[in-house]
C-alpha atoms as a PDB file:
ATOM      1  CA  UNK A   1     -16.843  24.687   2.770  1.00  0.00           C
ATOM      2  CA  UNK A   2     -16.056  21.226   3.253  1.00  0.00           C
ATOM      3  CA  UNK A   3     -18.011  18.502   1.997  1.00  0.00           C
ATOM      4  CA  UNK A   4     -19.507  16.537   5.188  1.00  0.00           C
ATOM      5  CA  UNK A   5     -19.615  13.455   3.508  1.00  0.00           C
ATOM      6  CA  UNK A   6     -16.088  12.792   2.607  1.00  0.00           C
ATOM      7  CA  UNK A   7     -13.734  10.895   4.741  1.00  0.00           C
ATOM      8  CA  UNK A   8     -11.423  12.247   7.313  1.00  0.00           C
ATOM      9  CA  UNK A   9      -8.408  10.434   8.245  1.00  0.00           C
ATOM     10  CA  UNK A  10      -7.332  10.463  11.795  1.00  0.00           C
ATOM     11  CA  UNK A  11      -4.507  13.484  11.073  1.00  0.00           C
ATOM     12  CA  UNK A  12      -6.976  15.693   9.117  1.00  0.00           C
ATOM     13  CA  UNK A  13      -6.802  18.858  11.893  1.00  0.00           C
ATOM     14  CA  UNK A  14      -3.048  18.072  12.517  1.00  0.00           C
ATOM     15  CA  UNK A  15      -2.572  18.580   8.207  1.00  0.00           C
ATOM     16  CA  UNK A  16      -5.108  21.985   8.526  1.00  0.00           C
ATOM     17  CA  UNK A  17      -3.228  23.413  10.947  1.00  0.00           C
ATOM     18  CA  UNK A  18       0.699  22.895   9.444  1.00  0.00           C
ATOM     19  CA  UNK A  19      -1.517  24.371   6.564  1.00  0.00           C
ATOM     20  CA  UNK A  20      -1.534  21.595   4.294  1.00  0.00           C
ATOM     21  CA  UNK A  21      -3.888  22.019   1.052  1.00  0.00           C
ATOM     22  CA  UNK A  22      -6.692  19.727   1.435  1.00  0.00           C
ATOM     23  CA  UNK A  23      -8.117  17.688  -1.760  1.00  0.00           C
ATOM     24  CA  UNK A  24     -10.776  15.302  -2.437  1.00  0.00           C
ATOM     25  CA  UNK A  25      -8.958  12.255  -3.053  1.00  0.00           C
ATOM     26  CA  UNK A  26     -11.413   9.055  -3.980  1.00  0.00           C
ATOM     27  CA  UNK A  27     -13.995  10.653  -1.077  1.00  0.00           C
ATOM     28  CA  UNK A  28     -11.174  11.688   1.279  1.00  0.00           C
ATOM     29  CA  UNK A  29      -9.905  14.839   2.558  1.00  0.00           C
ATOM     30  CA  UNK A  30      -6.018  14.560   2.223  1.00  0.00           C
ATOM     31  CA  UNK A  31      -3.081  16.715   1.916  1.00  0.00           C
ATOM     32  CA  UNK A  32      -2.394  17.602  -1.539  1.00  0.00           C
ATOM     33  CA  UNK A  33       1.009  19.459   0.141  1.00  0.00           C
ATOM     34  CA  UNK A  34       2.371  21.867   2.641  1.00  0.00           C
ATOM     35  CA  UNK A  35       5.649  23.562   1.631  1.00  0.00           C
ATOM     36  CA  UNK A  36       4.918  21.995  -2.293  1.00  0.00           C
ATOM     37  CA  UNK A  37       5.537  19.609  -4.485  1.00  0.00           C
ATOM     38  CA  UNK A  38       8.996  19.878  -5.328  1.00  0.00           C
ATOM     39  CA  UNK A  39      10.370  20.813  -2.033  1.00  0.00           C
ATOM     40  CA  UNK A  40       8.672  17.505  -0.576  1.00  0.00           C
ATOM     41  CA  UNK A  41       9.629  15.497  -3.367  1.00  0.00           C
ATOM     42  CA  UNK A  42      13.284  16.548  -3.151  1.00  0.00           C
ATOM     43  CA  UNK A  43      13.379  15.886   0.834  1.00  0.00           C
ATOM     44  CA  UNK A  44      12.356  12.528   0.105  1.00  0.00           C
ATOM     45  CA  UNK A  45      14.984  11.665  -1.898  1.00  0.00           C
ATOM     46  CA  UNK A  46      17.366  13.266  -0.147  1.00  0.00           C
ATOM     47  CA  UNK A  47      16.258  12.805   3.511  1.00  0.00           C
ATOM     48  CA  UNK A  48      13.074  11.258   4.743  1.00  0.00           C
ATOM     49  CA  UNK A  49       9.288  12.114   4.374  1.00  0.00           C
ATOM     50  CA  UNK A  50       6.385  11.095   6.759  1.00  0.00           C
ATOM     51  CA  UNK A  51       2.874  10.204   4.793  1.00  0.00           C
ATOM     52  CA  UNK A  52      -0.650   9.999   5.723  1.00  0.00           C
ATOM     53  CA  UNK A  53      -1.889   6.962   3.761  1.00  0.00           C
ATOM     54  CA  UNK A  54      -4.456   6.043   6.100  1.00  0.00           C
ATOM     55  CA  UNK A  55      -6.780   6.462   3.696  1.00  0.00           C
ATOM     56  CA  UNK A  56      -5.632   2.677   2.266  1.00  0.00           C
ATOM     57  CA  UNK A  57      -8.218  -0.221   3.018  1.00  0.00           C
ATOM     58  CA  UNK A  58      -7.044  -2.874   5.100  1.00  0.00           C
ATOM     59  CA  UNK A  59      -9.176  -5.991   4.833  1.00  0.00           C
ATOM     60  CA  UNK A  60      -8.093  -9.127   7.373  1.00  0.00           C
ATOM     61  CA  UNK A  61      -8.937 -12.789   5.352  1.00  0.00           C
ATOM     62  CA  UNK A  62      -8.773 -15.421   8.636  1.00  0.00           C
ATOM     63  CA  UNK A  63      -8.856 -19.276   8.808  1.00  0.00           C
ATOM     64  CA  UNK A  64      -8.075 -22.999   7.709  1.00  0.00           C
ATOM     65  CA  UNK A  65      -9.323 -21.711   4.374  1.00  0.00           C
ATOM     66  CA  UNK A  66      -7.620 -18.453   4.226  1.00  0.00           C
ATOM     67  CA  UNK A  67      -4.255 -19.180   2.374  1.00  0.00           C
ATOM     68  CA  UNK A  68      -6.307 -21.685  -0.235  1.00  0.00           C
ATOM     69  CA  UNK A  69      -8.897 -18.332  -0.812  1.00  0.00           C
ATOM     70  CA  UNK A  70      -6.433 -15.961  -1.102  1.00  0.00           C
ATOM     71  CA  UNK A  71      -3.844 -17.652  -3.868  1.00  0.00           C
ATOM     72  CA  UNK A  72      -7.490 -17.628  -5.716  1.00  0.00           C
ATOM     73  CA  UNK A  73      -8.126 -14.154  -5.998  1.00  0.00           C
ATOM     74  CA  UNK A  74      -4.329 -13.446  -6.447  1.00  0.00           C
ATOM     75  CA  UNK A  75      -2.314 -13.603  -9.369  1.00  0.00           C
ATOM     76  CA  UNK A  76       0.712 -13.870  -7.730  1.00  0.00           C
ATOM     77  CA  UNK A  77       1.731 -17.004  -5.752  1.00  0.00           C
ATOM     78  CA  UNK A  78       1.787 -16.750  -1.576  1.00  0.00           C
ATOM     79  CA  UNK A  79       2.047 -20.250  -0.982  1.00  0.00           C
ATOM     80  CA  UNK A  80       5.703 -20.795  -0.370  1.00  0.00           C
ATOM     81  CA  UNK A  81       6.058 -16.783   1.073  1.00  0.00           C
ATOM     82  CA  UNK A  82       7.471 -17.066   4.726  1.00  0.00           C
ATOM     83  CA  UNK A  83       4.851 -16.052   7.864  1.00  0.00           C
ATOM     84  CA  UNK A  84       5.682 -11.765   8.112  1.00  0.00           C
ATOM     85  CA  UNK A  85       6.710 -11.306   4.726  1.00  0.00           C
ATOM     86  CA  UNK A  86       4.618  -9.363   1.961  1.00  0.00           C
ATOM     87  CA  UNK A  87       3.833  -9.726  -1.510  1.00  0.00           C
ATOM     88  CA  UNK A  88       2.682  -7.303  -4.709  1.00  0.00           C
ATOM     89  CA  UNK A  89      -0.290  -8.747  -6.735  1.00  0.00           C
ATOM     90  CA  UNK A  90      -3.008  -7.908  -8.841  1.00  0.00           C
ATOM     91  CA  UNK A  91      -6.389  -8.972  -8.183  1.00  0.00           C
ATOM     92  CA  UNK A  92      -8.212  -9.827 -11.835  1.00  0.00           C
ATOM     93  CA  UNK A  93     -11.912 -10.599 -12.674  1.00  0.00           C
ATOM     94  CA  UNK A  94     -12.568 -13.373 -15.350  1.00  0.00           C
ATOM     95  CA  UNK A  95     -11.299 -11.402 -18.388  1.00  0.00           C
ATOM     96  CA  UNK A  96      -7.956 -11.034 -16.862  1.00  0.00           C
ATOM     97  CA  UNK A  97      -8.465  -7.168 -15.837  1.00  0.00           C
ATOM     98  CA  UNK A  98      -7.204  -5.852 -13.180  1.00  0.00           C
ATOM     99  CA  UNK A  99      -9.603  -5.332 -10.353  1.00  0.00           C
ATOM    100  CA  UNK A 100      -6.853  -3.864  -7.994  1.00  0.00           C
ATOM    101  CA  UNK A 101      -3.442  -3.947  -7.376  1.00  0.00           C
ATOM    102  CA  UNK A 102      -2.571  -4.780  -3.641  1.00  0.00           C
ATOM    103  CA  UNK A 103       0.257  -6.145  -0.685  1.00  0.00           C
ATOM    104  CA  UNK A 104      -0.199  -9.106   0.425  1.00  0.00           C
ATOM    105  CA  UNK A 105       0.860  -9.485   4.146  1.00  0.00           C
ATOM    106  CA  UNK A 106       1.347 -12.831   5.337  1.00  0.00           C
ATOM    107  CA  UNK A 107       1.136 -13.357   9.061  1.00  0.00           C
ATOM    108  CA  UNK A 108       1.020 -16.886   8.951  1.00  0.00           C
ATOM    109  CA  UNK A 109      -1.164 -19.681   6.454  1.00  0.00           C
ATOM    110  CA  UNK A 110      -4.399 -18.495   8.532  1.00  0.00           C
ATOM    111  CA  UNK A 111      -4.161 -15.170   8.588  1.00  0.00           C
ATOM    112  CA  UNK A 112      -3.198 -11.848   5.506  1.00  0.00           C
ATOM    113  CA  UNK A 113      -3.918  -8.485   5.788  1.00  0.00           C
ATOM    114  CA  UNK A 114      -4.580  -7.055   2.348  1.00  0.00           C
ATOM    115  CA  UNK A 115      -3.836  -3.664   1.585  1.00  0.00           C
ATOM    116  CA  UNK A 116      -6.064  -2.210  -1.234  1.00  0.00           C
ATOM    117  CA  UNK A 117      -6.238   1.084  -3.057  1.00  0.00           C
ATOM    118  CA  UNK A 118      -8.970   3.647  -1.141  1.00  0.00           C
ATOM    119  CA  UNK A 119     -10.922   3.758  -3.954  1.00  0.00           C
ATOM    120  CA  UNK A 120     -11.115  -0.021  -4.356  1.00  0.00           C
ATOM    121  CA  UNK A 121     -11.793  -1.171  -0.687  1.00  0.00           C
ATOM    122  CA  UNK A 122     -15.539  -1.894  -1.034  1.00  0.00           C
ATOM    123  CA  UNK A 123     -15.426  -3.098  -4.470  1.00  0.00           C
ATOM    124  CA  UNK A 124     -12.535  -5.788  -3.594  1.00  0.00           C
ATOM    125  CA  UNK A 125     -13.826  -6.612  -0.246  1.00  0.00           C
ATOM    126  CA  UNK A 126     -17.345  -7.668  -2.393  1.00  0.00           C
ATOM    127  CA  UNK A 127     -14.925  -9.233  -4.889  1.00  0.00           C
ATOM    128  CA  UNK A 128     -13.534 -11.626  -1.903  1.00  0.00           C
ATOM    129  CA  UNK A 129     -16.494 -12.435  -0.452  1.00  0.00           C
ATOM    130  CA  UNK A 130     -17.889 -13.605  -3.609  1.00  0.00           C
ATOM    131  CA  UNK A 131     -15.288 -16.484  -3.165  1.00  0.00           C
ATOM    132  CA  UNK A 132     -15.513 -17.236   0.749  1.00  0.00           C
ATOM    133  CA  UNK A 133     -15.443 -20.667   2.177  1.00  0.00           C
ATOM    134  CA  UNK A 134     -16.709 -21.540   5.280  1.00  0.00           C
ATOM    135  CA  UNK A 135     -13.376 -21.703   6.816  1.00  0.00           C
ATOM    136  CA  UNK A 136     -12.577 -18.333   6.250  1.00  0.00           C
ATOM    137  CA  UNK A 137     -13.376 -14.800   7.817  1.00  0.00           C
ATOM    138  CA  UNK A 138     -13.348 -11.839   5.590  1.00  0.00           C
ATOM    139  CA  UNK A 139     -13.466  -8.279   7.655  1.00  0.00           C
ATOM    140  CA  UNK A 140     -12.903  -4.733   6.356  1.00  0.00           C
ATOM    141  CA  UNK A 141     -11.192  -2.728   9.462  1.00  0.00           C
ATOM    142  CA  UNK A 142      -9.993   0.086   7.026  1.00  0.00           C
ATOM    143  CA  UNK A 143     -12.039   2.038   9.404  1.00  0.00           C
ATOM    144  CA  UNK A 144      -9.959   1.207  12.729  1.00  0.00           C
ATOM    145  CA  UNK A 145      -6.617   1.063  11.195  1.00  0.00           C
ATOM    146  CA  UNK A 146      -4.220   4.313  10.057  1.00  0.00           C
ATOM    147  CA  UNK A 147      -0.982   3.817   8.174  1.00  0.00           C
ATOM    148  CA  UNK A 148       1.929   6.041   7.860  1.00  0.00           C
ATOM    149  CA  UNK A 149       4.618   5.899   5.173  1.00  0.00           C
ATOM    150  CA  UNK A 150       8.516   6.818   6.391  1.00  0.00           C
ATOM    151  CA  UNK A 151      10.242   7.109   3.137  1.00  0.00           C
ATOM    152  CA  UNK A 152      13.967   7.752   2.422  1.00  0.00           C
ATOM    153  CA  UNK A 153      17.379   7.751   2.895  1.00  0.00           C
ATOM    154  CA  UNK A 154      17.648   8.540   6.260  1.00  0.00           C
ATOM    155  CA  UNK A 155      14.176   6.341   7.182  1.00  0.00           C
ATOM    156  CA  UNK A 156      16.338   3.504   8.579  1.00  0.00           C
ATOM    157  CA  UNK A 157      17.448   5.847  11.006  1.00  0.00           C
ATOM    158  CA  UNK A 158      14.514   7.363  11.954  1.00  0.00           C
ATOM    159  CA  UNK A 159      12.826   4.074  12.097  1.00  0.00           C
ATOM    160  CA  UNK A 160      15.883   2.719  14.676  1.00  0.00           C
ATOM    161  CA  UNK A 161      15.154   5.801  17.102  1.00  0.00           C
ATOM    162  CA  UNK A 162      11.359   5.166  17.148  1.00  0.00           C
ATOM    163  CA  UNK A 163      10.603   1.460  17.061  1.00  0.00           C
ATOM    164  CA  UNK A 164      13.770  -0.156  17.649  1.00  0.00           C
ATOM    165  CA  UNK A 165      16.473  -1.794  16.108  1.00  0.00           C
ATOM    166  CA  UNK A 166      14.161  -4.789  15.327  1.00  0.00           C
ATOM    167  CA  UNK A 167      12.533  -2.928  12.856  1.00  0.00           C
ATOM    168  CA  UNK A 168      15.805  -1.236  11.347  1.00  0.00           C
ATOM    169  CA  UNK A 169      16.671  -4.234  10.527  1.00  0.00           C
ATOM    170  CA  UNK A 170      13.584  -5.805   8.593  1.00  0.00           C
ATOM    171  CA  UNK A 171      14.453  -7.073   5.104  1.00  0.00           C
ATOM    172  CA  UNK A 172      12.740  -5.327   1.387  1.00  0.00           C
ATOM    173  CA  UNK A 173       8.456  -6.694   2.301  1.00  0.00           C
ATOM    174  CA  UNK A 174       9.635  -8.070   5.600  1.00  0.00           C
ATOM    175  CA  UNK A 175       7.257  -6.947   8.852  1.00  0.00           C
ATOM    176  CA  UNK A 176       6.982  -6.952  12.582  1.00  0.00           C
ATOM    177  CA  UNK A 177       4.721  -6.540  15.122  1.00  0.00           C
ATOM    178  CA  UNK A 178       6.248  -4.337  17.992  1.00  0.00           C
ATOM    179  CA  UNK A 179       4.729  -2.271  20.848  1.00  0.00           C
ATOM    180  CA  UNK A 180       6.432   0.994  21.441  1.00  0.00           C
ATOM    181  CA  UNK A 181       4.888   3.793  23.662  1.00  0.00           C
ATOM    182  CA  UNK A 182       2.087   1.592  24.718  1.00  0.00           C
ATOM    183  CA  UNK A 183       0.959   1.281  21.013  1.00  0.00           C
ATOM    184  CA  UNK A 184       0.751  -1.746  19.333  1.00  0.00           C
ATOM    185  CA  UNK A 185       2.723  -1.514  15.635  1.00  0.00           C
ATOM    186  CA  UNK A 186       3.105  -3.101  12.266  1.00  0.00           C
ATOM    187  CA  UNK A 187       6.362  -2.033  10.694  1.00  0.00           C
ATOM    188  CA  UNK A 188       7.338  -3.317   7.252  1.00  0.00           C
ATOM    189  CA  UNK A 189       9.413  -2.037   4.807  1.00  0.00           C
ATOM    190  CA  UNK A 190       7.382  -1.257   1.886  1.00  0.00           C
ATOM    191  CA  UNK A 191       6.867   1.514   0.500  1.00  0.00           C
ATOM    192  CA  UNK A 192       5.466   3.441  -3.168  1.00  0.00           C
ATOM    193  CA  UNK A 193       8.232   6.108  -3.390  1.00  0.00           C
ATOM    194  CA  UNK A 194      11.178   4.211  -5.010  1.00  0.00           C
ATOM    195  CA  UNK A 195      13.454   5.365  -1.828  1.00  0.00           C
ATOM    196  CA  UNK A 196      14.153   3.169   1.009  1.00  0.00           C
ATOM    197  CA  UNK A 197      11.262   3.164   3.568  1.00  0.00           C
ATOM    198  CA  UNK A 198       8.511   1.674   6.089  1.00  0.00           C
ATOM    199  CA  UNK A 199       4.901   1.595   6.559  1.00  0.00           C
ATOM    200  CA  UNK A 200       3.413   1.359  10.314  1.00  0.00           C
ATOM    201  CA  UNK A 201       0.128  -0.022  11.038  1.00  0.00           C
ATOM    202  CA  UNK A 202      -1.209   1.583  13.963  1.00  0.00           C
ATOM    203  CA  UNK A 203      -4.458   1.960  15.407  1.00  0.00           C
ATOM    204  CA  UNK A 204      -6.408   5.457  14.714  1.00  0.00           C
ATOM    205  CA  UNK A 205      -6.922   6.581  18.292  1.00  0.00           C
ATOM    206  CA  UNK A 206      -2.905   6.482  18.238  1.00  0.00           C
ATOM    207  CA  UNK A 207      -2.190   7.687  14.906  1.00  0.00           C
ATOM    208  CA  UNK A 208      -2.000  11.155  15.971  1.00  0.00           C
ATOM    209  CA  UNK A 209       0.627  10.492  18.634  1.00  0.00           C
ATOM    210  CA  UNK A 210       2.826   8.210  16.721  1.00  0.00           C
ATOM    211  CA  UNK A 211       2.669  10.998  13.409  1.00  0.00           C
ATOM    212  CA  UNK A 212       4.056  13.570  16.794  1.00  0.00           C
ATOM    213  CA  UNK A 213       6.402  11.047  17.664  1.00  0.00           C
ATOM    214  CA  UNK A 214       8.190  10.396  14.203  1.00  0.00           C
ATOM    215  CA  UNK A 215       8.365  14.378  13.381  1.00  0.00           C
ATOM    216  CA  UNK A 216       9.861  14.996  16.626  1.00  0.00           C
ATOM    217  CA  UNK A 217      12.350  11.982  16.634  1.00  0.00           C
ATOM    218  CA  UNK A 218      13.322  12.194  13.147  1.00  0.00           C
ATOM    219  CA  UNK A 219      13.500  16.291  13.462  1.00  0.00           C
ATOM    220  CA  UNK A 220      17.463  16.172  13.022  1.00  0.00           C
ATOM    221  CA  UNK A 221      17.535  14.045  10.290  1.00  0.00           C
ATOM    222  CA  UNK A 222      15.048  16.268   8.363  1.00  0.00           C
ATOM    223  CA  UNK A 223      12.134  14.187   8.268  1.00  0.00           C
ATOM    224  CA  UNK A 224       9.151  16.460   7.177  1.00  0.00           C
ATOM    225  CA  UNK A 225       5.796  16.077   5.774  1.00  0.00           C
ATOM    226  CA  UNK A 226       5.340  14.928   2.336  1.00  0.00           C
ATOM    227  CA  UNK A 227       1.333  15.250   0.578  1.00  0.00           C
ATOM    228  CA  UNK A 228      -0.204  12.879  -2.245  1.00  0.00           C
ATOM    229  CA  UNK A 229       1.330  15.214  -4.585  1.00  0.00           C
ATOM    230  CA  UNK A 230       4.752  13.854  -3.694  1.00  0.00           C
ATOM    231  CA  UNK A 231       3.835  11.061  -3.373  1.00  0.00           C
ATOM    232  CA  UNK A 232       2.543  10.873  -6.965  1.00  0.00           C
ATOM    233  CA  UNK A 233       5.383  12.234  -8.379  1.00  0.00           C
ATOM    234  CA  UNK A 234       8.125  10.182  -6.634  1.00  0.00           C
ATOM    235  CA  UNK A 235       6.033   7.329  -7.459  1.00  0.00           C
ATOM    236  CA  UNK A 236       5.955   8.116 -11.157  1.00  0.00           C
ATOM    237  CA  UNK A 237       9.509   8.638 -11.343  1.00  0.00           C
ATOM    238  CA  UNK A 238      10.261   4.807  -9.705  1.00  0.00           C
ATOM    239  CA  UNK A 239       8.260   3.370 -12.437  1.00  0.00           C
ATOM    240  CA  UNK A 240       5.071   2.308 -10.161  1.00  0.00           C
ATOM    241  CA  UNK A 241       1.391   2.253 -11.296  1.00  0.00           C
ATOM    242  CA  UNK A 242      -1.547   4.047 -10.154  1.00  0.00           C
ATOM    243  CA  UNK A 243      -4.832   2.407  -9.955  1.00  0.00           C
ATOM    244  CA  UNK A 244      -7.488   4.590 -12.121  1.00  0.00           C
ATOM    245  CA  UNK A 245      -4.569   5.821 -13.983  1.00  0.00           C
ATOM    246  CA  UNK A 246      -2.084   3.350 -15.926  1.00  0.00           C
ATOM    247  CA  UNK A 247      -4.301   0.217 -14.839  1.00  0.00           C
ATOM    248  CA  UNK A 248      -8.019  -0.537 -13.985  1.00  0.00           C
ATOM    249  CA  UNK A 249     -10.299  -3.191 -15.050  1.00  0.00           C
ATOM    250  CA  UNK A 250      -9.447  -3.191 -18.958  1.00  0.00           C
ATOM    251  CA  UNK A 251      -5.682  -3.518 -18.407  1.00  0.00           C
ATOM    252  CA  UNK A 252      -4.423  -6.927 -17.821  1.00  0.00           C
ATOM    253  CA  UNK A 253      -1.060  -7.321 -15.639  1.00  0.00           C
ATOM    254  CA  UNK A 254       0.517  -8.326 -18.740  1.00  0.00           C
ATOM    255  CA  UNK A 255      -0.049  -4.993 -20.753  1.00  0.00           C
ATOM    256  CA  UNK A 256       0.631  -3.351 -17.532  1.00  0.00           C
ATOM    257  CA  UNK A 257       3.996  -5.096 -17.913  1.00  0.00           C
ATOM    258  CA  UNK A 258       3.928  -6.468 -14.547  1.00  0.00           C
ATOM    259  CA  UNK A 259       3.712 -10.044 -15.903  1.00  0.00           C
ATOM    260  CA  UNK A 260       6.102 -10.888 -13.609  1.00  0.00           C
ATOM    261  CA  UNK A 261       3.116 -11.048 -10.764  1.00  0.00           C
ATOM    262  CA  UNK A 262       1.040 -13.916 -12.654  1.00  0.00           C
ATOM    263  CA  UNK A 263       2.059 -17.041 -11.754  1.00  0.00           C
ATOM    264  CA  UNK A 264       0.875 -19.410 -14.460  1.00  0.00           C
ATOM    265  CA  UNK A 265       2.527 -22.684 -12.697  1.00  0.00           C
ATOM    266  CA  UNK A 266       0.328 -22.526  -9.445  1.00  0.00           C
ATOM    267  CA  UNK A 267      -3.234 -24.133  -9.316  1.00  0.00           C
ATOM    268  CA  UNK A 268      -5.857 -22.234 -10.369  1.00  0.00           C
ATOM    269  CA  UNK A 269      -7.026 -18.712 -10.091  1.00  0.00           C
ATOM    270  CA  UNK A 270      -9.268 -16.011 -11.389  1.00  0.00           C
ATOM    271  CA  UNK A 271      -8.385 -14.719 -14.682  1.00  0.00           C
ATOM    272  CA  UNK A 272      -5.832 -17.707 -15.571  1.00  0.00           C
ATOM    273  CA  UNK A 273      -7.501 -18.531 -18.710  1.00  0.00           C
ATOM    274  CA  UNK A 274      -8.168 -15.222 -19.732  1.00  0.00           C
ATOM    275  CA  UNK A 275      -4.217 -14.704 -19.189  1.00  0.00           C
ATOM    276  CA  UNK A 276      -2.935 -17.824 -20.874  1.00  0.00           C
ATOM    277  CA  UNK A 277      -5.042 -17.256 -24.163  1.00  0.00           C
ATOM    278  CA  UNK A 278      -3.534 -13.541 -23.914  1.00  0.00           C
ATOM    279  CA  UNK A 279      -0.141 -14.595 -23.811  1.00  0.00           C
ATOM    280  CA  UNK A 280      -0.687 -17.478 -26.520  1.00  0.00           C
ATOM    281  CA  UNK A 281      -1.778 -15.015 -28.830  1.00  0.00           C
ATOM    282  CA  UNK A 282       0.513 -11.780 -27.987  1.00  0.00           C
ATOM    283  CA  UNK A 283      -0.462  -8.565 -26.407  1.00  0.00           C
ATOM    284  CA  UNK A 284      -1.463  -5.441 -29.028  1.00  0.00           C
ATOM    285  CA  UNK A 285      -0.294  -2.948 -26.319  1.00  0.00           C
ATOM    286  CA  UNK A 286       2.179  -2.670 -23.584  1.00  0.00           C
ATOM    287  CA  UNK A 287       2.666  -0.190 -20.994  1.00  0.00           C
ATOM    288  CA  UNK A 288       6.234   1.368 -20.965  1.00  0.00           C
ATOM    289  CA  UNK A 289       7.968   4.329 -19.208  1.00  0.00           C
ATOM    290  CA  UNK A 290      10.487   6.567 -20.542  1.00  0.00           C
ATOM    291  CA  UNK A 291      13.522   8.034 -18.830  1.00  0.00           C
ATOM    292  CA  UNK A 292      13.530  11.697 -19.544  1.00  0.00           C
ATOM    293  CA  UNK A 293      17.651  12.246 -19.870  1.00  0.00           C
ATOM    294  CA  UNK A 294      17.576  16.111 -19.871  1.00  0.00           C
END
C-alpha cells in the first residue's frame, strides 16, 4: 500500500494505469519505468521521450532587488544574460559547498524562476530568504506548477506540431511563453538527457491534457514515455551530475569540475572566499567520468 504522505504529481493515475512502476523518489511517487530501462533509454536517443519532472521546485524571486539577490546566491553570473534565456549554477553556503545545483530562468532583471532539485526545494527556498531585501518577493509555487521534459532527436518536431514553430525554433536555454489549447506554456530548450530537447511549464490542472496532447501528436514520430530510470541513465552517460549523488554540500563546484559556473570576476557572492582560497591552494580531489569504449 501506498504511503499517504508522499507526493503525487499531477500524472500519477495516468503513469498507474500505462502500468508504470511507481518509486519513492525524495517523498514522491514517480515512475521508475514502463516498458524498462533500456528500451526507454534507447527511444530517447533514437526518437523522443516524454518525462514527468513535475516533481522539480519552481521558486519565482520578483522585484527592483531581484537580479542584485539572485547573482548573490549564484555562482554563476546572470547579469549580462538576455530577458528569456536560462542559466546552470550552483547555489553554495559559506564553505563553498554546494547547496544545489539549479536553472536560472531569466524573464527580465525583475523577475527568475529557479528550478531546484525536489529534494532541495524547501531547503533552498529557506536558503534565499535568508538573503531577501525588501525589494524582492520570494514564492515557492512548486505546488501549482508541472513540468514535462520532450527529449530527443525527433523533439524539434514534436515540439513544432504542438506549440508552434516559435518554439521549434528557440535557441540551446532559450524560452517562450506561448498559449496553445487555451493553456498558458513555458517552452525552453533545456533539458538533463544529453539529446536535443524542451521543458514546458504548464499549470497542474492542465498537465494531464498537455502529457495527452504530446503522446498523441508526437505518436508517429515515436515519442513514448520515458521513467526516472532513463532518465538517470541517459543523464549519466552525457556527463551530468546528480544532486545527493556526485555533489551535495561537501563538494565544491570546483571538485565537481564544473568550475566553469563560478564566476570569480563578478561582485560578490556566497562562497567566493571559500572558492578563491580553494583554488589558490589546489583541489585534493576532482570529479571525472570515464568513457567505457567496449
Amino acid at each position: 500500500m501506498l504511503d499517504s504522505s508522499i507526493k503525487k504529481t499531477p500524472l500519477y493515475d495516468v503513469h498507474v494505469a500505462l502500468g508504470a512502476r511507481i518509486i519513492d523518489y525524495h517523498n514522491f511517487h514517480m515512475p521508475l519505468q514502463y516498458d524498462g530501462i533500456i528500451s526507454e533509454h534507447k527511444n530517447a536517443r533514437n526518437n523522443a521521450g516524454l518525462f514527468d519532472i513535475s516533481h522539480m521546485g519552481e521558486i519565482v524571486i520578483e522585484g527592483k532587488g531581484a537580479t542584485e539577490l539572485v547573482q548573490r546566491v549564484i555562482t554563476n553570473d546572470i547579469s549580462n544574460l538576455p530577458n528569456y534565456k536560462a542559466a546552470y549554477t550552483p547555489i553554495c553556503d559559506d564553505e563553498g559547498g554546494i547547496i544545489d545545483d539549479i536553472i536560472v530562468f531569466k524573464y527580465n532583471p525583475e523577475k527568475y524562476v529557479l528550478v531546484v532539485n525536489c529534494a532541495n526545494t524547501d531547503k533552498d527556498n529557506k536558503w534565499i530568504n535568508k538573503f531577501k531585501t525588501d525589494n524582492t518577493n520570494i514564492n515557492n509555487l512548486s505546488d501549482q506548477i508541472a513540468l514535462l521534459a520532450v527529449q530527443g532527436p525527433k523533439s524539434e518536431d514534436i515540439i513544432r506540431l504542438v506549440c508552434g514553430e516559435e518554439c521549434a525554433a528557440l535557441s540551446r536555454f532559450q524560452f517562450t511563453e506561448v498559449t496553445r489549447n487555451e493553456m498558458e506554456l513555458t517552452v525552453s530548450r533545456t533539458g538533463y538527457t544529453g539529446e536535443d530537447g524542451f521543458e514546458i511549464f504548464v499549470n497542474q490542472s492542465h498537465c494531464v491534457n498537455l502529457w495527452n496532447i504530446l503522446l498523441e501528436k508526437g505518436k508517429a514520430m515515436g515519442l513514448k514515455p520515458a521513467g526516472l530510470g532513463a532518465r538517470d541513465t541517459l543523464r549519466l552517460e552525457a556527463g551530468y551530475l546528480l544532486y545527493g549523488n556526485d555533489i551535495d554540500d561537501y563538494v565544491t563546484p570546483l571538485e565537481a569540475n564544473i568550475g566553469w559556473t563560478v564566476k570569480f570576476n563578478k561582485a560578490d557572492f556566497i562562497g567566493k572566499d571559500s572558492l578563491l582560497r580553494l583554488k589558490k591552494y589546489g583541489l585534493k580531489r576532482m570529479f571525472v567520468a570515464f568513457k567505457m569504449l567496449d
